[in-house]
C-alpha atoms as a PDB file:
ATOM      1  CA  UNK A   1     -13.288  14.841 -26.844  1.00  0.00           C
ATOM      2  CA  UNK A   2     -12.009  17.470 -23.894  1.00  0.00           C
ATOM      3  CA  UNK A   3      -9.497  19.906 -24.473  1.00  0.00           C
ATOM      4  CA  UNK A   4      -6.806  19.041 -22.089  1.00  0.00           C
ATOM      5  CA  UNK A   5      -6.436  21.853 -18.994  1.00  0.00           C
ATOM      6  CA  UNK A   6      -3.069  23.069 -17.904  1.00  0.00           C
ATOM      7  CA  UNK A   7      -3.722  22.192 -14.603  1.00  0.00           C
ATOM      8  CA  UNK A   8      -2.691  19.922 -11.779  1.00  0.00           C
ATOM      9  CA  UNK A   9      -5.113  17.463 -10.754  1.00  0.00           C
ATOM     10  CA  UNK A  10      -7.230  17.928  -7.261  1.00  0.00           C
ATOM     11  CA  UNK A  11      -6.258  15.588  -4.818  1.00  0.00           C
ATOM     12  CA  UNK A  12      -7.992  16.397  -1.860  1.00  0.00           C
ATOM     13  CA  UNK A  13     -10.202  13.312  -1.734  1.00  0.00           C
ATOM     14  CA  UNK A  14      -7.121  11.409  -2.407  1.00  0.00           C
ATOM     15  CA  UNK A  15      -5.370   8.577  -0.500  1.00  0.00           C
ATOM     16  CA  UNK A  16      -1.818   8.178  -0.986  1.00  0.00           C
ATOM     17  CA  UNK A  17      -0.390   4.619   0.432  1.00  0.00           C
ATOM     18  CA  UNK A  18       3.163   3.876   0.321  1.00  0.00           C
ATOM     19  CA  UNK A  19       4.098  -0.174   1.329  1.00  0.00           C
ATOM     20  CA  UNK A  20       6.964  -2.425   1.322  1.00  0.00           C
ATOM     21  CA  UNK A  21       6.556  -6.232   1.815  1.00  0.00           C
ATOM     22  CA  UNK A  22       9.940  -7.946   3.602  1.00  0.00           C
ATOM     23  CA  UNK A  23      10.394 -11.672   3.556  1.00  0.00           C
ATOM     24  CA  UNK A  24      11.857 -15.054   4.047  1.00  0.00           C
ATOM     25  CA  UNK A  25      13.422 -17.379   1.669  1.00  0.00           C
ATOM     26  CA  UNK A  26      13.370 -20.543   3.912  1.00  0.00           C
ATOM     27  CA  UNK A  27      10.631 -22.411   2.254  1.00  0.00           C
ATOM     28  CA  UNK A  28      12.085 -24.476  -0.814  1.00  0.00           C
ATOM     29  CA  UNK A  29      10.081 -23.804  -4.078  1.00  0.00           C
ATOM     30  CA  UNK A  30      12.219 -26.680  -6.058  1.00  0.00           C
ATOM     31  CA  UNK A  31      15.801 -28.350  -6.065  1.00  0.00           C
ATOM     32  CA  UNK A  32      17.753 -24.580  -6.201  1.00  0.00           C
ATOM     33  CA  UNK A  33      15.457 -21.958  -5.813  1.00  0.00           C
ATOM     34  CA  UNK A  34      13.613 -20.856  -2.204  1.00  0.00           C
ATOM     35  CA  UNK A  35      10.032 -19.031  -2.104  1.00  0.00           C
ATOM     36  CA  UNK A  36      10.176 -15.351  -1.052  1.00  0.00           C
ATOM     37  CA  UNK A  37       7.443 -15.547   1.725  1.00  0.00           C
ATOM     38  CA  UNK A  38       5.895 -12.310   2.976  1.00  0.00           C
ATOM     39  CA  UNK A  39       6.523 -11.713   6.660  1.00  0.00           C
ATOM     40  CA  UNK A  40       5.740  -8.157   7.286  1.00  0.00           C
ATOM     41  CA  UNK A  41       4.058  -5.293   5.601  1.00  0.00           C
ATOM     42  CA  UNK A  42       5.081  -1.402   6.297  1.00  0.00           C
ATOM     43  CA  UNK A  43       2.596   0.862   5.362  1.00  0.00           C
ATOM     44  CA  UNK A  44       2.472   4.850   5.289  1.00  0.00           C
ATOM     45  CA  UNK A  45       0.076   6.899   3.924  1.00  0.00           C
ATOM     46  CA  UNK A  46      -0.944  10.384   3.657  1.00  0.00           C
ATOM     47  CA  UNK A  47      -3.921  12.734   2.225  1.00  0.00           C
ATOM     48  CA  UNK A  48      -4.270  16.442   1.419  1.00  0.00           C
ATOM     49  CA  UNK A  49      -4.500  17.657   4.670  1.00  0.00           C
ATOM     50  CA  UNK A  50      -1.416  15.706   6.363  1.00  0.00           C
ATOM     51  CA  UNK A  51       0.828  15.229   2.741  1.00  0.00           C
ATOM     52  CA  UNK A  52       3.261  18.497   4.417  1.00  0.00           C
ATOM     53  CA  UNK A  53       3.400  17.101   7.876  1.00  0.00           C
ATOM     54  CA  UNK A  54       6.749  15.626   8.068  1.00  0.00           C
ATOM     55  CA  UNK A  55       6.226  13.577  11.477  1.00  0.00           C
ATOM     56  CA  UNK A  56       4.380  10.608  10.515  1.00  0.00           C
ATOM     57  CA  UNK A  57       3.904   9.785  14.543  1.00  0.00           C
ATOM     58  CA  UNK A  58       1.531  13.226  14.892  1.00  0.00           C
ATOM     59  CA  UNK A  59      -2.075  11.461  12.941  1.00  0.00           C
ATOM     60  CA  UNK A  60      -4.063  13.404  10.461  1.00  0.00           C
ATOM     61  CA  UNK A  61      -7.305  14.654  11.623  1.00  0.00           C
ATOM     62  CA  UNK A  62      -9.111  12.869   8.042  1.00  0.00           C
ATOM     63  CA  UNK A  63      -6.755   9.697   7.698  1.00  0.00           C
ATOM     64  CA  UNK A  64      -5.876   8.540  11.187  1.00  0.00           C
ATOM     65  CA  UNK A  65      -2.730   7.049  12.417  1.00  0.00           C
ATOM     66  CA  UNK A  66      -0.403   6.969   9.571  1.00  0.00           C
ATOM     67  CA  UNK A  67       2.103   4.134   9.721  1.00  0.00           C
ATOM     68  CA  UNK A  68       0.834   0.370   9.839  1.00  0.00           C
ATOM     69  CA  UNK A  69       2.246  -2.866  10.160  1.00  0.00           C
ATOM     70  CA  UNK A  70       0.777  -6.156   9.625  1.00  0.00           C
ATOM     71  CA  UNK A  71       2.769  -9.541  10.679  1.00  0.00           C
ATOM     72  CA  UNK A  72       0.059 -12.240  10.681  1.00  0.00           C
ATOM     73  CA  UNK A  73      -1.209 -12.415   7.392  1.00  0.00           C
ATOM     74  CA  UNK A  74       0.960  -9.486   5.702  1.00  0.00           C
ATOM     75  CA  UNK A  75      -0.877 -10.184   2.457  1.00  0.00           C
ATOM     76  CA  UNK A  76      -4.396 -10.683   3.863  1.00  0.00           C
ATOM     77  CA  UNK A  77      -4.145  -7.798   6.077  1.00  0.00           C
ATOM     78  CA  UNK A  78      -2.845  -5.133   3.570  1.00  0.00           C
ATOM     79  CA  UNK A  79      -5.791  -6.204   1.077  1.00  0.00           C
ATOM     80  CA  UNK A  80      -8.590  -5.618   3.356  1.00  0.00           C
ATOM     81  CA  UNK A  81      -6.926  -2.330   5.075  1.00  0.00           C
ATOM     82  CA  UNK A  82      -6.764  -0.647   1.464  1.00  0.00           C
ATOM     83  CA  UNK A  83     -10.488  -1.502   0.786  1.00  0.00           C
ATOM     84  CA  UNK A  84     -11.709  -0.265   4.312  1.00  0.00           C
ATOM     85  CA  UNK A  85     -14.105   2.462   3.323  1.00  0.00           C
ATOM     86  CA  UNK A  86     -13.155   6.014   4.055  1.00  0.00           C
ATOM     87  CA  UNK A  87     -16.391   8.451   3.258  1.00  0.00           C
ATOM     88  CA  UNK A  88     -13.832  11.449   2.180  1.00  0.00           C
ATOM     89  CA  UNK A  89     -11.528   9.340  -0.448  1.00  0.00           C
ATOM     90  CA  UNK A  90     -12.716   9.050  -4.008  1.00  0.00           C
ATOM     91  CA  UNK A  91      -9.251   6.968  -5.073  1.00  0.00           C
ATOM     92  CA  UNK A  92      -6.318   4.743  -3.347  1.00  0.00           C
ATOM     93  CA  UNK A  93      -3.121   5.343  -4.618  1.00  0.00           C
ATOM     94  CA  UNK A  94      -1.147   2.250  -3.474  1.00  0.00           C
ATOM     95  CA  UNK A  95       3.021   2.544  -4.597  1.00  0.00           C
ATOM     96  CA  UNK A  96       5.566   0.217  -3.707  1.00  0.00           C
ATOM     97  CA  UNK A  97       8.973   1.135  -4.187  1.00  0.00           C
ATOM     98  CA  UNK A  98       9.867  -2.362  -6.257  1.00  0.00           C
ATOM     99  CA  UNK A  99       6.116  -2.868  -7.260  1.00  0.00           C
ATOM    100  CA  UNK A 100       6.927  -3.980 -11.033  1.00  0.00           C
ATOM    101  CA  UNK A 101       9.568  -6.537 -10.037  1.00  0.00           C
ATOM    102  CA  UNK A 102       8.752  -7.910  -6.341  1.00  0.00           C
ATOM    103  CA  UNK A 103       6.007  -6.351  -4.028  1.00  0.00           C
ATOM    104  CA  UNK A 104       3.091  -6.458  -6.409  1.00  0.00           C
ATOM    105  CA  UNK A 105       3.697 -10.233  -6.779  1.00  0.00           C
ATOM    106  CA  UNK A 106       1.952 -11.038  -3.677  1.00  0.00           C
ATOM    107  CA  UNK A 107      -0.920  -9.129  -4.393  1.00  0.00           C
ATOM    108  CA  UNK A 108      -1.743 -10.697  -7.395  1.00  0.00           C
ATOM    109  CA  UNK A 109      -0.729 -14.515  -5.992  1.00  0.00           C
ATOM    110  CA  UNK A 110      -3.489 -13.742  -3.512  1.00  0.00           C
ATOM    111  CA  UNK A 111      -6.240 -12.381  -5.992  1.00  0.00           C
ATOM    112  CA  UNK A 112      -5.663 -15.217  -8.125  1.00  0.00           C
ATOM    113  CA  UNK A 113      -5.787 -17.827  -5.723  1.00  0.00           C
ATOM    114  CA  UNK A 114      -8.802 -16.277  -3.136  1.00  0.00           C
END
């Protein structure tokens, strides 16, 4: 076992992705409840080099354009865009703001069922 080091963690090869799923509760899921339906995905993200830069228009010269939106397949399309590779990034750190109680549900409906 490792003594533990008083030190913060590097996270230069480190992907930080922040998204938020919206949605639509016109689909009945039985006699009084309606299905939360993803419509959209907003997703921002940042590494080492672009975590300071506080205009997320200007792109990062590692991570690219920094703010994404998927309408087709919200779902589908966030899944795929997390798991592109990226030859500098090590880790994905994906947070959702309600991920415990709402946005992580989707995620998991889809692994389950693909």
């Amino acid at each position: 076992m490792q003594r533990l080091k008083n030190e913060l963690p590097r996270s230069d090869d480190v992907l930080f992705v922040f998204y938020d799923f919206e949605t639509t509760q016109d689909t009945k899921f039985s006699k009084n409840a309606n299905e939360h339906i993803p419509i959209l995905v907003r997703i921002q993200h940042f590494c080492s080099p672009c975590e300071m830069q506080e205009d997320i228009e200007i792109d990062c010269v590692r991570c690219g354009r920094r703010r994404h939106s998927f309408y087709d397949d919200p779902v589908g399309d966030l899944l795929p865009y997390l798991c592109e590779p990226r030859p500098w990034c090590n880790k994905i750190v994906a947070i959702a703001h309600n991920a415990k109680a709402f946005d992580s549900q989707f995620i998991l409906k889809r692994a389950i069922l693909k």
